[in-house]
Protein backbone atom coordinates (compact mmCIF):
# COMPACT_ATOMS: atom_id res chain seq x y z
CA UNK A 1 -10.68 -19.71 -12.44
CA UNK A 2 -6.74 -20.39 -11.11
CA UNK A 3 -6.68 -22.69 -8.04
CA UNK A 4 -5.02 -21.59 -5.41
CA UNK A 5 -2.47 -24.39 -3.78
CA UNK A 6 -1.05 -22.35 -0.94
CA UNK A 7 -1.83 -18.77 1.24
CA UNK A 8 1.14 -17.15 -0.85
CA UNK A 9 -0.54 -17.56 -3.99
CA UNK A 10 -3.59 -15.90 -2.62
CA UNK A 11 -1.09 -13.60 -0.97
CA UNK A 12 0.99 -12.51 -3.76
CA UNK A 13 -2.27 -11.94 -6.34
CA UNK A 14 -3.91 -9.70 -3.92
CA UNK A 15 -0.79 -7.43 -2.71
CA UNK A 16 2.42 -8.72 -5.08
CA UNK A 17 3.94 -6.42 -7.14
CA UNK A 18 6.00 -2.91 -7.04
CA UNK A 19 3.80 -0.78 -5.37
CA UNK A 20 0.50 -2.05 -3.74
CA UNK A 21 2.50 -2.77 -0.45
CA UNK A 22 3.55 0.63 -0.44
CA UNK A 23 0.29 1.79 -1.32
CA UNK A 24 -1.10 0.18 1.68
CA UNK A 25 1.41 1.10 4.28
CA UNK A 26 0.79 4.73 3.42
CA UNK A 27 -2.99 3.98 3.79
CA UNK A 28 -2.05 2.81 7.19
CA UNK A 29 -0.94 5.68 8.24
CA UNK A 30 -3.69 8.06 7.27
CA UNK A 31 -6.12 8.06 4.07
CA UNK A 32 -4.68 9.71 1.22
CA UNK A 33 -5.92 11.98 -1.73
CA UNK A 34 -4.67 10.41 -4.81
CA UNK A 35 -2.33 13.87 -5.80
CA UNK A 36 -0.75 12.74 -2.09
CA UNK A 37 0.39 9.02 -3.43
CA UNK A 38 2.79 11.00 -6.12
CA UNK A 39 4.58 12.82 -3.57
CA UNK A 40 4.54 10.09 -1.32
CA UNK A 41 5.33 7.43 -4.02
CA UNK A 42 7.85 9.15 -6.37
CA UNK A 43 8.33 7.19 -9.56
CA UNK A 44 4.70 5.75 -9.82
CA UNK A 45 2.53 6.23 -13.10
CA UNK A 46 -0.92 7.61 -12.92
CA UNK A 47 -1.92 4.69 -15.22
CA UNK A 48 -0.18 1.77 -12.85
CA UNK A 49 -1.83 4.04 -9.64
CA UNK A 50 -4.91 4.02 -10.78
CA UNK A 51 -4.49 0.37 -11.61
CA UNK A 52 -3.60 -0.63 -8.09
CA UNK A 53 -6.21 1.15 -6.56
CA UNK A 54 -8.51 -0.58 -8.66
CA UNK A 55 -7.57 -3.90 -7.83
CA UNK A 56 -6.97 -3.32 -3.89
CA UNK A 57 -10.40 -1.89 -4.18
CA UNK A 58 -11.64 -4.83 -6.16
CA UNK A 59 -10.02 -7.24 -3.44
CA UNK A 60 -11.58 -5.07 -0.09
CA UNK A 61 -8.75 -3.79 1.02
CA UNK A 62 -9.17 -0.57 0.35
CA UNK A 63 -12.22 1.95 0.08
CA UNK A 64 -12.54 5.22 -2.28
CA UNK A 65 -14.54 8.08 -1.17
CA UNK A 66 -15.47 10.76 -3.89
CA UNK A 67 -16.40 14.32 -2.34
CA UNK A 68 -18.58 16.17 -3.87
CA UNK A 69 -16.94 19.18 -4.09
CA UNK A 70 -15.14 21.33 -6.93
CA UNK A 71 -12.04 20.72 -7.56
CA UNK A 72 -13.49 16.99 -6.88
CA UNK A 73 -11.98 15.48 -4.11
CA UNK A 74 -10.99 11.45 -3.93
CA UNK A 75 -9.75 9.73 -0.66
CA UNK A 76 -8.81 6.51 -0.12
CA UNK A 77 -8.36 4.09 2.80
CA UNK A 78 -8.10 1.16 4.05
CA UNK A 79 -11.23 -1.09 4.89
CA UNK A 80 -11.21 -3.65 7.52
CA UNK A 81 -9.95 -5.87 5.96
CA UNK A 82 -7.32 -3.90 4.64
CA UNK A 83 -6.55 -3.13 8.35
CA UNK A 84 -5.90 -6.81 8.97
CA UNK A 85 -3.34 -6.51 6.55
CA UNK A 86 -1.02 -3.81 8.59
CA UNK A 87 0.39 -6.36 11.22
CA UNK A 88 2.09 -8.29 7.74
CA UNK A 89 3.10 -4.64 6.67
CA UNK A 90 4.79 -4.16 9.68
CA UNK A 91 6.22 -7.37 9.77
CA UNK A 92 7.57 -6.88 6.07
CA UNK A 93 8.87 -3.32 6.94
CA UNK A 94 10.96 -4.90 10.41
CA UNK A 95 12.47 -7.26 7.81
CA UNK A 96 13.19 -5.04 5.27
CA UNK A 97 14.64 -2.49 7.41
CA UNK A 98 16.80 -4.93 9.28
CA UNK A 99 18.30 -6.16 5.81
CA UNK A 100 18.96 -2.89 4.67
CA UNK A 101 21.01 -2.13 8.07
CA UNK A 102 22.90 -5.60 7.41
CA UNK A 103 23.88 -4.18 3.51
CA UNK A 104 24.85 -0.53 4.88
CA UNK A 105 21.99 1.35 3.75
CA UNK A 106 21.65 4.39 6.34
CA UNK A 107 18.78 4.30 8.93
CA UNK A 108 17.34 8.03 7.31
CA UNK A 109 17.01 6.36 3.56
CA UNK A 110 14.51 4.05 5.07
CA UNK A 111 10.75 4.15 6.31
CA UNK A 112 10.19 3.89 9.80
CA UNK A 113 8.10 1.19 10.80
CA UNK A 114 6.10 2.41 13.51
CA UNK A 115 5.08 5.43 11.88
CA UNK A 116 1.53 6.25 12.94
């Protein structure tokens, strides 16, 4: 088992990487059919999405709901815990956002915080 020495560590193996952040702010917003996180997400794999849901799942932040209906129908979202999480989102967005604006990148290219 690792031992955890700080909050980041903790932090960083539950929502580090390319694209569980992402994954969660658009879960913030709404729940989202899997087919949605490809437009949403352009550039993402179905192997590394289904990988990420997996773990977020695996960690509570997220929760999958299979429909039973044909064409089967998945939605996820996030849990409560996983709603806990959208103040840091929002807090990593402001940041992000205000960088970008300091290196030039135009306000349209960029995701709007308070979406929602």
């Amino acid at each position: 088992m690792v031992k955890y020495n700080t909050g980041i560590n903790i932090f960083m193996d539950i929502a580090g990487g390319k694209w569980k952040c992402l994954i969660l702010y658009f879960l913030s917003q709404n729940a989202v059919r899997t087919k949605e996180f490809y437009e949403l997400i352009p550039g993402i794999t179905q192997k590394v999405l289904t990988e990420q849901l997996k773990q977020l799942e695996k960690d509570g932040l997220v929760s999958r709901e299979v429909f039973n209906e044909i064409p089967p129908k998945v939605e996820y979202s996030l849990t409560e815990l996983g709603q806990s999480f959208v103040p840091v989102l929002k807090t990593m967005c402001d940041w992000g956002n205000r960088y970008a604006e300091m290196n030039g990148n135009p306000r349209d290219k960029r995701i709007q915080c308070d979406q929602g």
